[in-house]
N, C-alpha and C. Protein backbone atom coordinates (compact mmCIF):
# COMPACT_ATOMS: atom_id res chain seq x y z
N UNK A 1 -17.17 -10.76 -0.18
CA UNK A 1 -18.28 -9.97 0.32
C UNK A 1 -19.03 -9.36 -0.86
N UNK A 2 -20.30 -9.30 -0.80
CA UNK A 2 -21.43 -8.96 -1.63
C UNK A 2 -20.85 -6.98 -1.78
N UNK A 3 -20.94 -6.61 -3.00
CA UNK A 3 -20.49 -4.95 -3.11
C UNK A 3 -21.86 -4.54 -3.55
N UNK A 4 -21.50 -3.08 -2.87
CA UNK A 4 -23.24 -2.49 -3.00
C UNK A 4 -22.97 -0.86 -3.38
N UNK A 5 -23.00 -0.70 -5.04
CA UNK A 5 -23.27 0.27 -5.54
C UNK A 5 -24.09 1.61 -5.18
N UNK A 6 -24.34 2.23 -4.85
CA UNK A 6 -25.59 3.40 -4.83
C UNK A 6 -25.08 4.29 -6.19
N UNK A 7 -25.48 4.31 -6.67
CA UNK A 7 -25.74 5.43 -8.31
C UNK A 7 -25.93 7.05 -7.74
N UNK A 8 -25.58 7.69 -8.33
CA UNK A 8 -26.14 9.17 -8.52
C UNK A 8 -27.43 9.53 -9.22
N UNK A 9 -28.48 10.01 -8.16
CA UNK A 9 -29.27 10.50 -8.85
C UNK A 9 -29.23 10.96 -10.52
N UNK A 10 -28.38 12.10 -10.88
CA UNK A 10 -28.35 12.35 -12.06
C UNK A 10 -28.29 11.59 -13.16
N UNK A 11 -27.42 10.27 -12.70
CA UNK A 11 -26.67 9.63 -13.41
C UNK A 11 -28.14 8.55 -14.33
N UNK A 12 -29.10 8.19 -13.33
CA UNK A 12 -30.06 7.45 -13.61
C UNK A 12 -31.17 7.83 -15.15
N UNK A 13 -31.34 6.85 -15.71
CA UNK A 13 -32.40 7.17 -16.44
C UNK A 13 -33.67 8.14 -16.36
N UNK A 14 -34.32 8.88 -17.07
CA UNK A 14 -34.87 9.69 -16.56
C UNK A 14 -36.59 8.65 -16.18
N UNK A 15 -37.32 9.01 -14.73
CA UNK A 15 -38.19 8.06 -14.22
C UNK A 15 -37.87 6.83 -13.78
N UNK A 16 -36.36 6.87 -13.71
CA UNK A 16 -36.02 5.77 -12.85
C UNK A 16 -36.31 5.52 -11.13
N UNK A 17 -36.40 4.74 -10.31
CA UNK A 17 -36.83 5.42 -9.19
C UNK A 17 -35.53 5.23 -8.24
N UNK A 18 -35.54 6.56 -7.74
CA UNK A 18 -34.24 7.05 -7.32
C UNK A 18 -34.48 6.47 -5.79
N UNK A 19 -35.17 5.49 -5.36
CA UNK A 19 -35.05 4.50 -4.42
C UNK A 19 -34.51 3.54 -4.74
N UNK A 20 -34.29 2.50 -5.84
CA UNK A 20 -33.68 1.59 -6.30
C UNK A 20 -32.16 1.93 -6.93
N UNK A 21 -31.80 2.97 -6.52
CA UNK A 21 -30.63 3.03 -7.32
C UNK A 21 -29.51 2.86 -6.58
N UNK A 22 -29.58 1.73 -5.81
CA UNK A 22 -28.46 0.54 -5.30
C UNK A 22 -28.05 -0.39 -6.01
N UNK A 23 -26.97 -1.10 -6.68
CA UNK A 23 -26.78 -2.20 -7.76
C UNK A 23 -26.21 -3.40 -6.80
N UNK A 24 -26.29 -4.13 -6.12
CA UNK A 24 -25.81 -5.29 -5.87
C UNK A 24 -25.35 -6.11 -6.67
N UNK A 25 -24.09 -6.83 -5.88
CA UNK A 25 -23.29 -7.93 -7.17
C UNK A 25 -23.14 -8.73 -5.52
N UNK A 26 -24.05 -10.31 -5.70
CA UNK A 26 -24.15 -10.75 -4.69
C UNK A 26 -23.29 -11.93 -5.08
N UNK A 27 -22.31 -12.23 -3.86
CA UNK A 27 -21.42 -13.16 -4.20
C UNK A 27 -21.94 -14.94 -3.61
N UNK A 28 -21.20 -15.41 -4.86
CA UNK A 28 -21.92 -16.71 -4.48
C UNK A 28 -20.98 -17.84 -3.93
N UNK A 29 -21.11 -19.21 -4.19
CA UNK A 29 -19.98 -20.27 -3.74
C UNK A 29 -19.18 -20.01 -4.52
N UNK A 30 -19.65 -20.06 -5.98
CA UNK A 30 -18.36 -20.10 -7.02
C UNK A 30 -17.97 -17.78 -7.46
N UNK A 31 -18.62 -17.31 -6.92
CA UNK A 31 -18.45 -16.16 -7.66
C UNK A 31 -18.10 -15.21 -6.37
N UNK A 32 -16.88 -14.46 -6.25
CA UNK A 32 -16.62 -13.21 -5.43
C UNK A 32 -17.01 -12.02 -5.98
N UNK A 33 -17.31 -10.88 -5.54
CA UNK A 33 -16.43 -9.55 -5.59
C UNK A 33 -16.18 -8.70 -5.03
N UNK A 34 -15.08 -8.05 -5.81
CA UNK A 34 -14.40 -6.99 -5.32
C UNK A 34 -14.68 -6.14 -5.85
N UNK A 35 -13.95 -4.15 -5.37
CA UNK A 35 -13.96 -3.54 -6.01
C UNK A 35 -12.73 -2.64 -6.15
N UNK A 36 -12.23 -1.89 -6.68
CA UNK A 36 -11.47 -0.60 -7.14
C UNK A 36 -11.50 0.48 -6.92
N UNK A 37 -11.09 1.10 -6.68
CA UNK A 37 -11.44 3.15 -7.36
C UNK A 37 -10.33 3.77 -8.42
N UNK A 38 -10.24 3.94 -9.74
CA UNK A 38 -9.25 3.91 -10.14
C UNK A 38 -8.99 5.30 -10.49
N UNK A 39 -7.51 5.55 -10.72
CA UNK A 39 -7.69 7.31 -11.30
C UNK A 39 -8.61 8.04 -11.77
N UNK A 40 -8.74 9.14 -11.58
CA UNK A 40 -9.49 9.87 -12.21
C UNK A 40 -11.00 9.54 -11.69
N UNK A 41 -11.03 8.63 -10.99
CA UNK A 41 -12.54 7.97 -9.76
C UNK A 41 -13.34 7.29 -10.53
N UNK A 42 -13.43 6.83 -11.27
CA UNK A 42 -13.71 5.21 -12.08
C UNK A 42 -13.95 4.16 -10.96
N UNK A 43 -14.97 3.26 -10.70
CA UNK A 43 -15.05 2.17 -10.05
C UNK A 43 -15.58 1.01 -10.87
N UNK A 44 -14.30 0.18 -10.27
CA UNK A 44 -14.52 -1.04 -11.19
C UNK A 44 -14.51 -2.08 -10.13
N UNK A 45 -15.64 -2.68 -10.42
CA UNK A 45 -16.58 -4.64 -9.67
C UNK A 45 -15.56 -4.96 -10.56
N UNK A 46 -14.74 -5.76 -9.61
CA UNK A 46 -14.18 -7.45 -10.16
C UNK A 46 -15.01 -8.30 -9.58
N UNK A 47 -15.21 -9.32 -10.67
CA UNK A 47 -15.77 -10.43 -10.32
C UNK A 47 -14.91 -11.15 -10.64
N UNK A 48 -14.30 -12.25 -9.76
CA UNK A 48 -13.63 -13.54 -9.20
C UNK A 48 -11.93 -12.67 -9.74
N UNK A 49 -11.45 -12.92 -8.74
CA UNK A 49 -9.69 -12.66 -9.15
C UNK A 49 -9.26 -13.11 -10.28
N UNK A 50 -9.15 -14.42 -10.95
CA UNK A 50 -8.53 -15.23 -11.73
C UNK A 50 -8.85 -14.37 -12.92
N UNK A 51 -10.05 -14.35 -13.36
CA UNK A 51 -11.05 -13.99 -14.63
C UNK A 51 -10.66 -12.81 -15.15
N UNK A 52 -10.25 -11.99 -13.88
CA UNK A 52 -10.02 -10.37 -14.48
C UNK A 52 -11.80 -9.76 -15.03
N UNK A 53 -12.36 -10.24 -14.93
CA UNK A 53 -14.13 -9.57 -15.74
C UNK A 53 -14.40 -8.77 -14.57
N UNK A 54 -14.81 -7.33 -15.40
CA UNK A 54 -15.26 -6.27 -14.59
C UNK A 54 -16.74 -5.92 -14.94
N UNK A 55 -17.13 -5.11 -14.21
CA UNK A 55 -17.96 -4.02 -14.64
C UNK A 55 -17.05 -2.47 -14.19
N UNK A 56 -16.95 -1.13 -15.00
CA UNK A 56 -16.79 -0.06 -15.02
C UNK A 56 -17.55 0.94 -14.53
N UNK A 57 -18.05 1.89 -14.10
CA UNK A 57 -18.82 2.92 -13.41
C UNK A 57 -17.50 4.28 -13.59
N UNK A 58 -18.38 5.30 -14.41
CA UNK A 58 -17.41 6.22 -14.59
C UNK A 58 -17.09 7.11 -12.88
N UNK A 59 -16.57 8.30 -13.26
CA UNK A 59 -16.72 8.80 -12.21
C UNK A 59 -18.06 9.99 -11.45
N UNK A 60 -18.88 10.19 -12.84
CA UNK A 60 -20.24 10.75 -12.44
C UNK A 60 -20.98 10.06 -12.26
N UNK A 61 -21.35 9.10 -12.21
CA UNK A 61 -22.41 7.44 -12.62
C UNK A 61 -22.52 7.04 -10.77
N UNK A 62 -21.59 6.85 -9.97
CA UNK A 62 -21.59 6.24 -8.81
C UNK A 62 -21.04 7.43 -7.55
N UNK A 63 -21.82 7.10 -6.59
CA UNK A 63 -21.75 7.97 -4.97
C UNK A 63 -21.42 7.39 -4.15
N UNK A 64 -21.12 6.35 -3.66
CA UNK A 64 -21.05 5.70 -2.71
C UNK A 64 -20.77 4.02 -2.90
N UNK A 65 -19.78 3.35 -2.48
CA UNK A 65 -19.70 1.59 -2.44
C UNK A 65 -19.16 1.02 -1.26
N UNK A 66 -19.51 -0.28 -1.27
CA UNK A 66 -19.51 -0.65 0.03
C UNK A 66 -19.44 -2.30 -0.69
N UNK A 67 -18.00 -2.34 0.20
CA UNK A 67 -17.73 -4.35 0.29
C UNK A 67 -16.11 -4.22 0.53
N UNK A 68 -15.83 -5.50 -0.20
CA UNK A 68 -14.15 -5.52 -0.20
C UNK A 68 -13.46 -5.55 -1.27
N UNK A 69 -12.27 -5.02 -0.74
CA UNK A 69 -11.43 -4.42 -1.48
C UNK A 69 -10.25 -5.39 -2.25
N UNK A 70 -9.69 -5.47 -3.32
CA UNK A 70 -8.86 -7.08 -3.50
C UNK A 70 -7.77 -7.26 -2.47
């Protein structure tokens, strides 16, 4: 399932537009992801099981995610 980031206002660049601050990681034939919440509230996108390749999101950076879980 496709995971869908929303950012924290604060967290954004300044004049960023705080309508776009959803990140999609859209999954394809060959590409999954998943996500995490790890101690301390860290969220980490896996992309494809095998690979182990993430992306990180501290715990002030992200508000809200939505998809599946490994």
């Amino acid at each position: 399932m496709t995971v869908h980031v929303t950012m924290l206002v604060s967290s954004l660049p300044e004049g960023f537009p705080a309508d776009e601050r959803t990140v999609s990681y859209e999954d394809s034939d060959d590409v999954t992801f998943t996500y995490t919440v790890l101690d301390g509230g860290a969220l980490r996108v896996n992309k494809n099981r095998e690979t182990g390749a993430a992306i990180v999101y501290g715990p002030a950076a992200w508000e809200s995610v939505q998809g599946d879980l490994p």
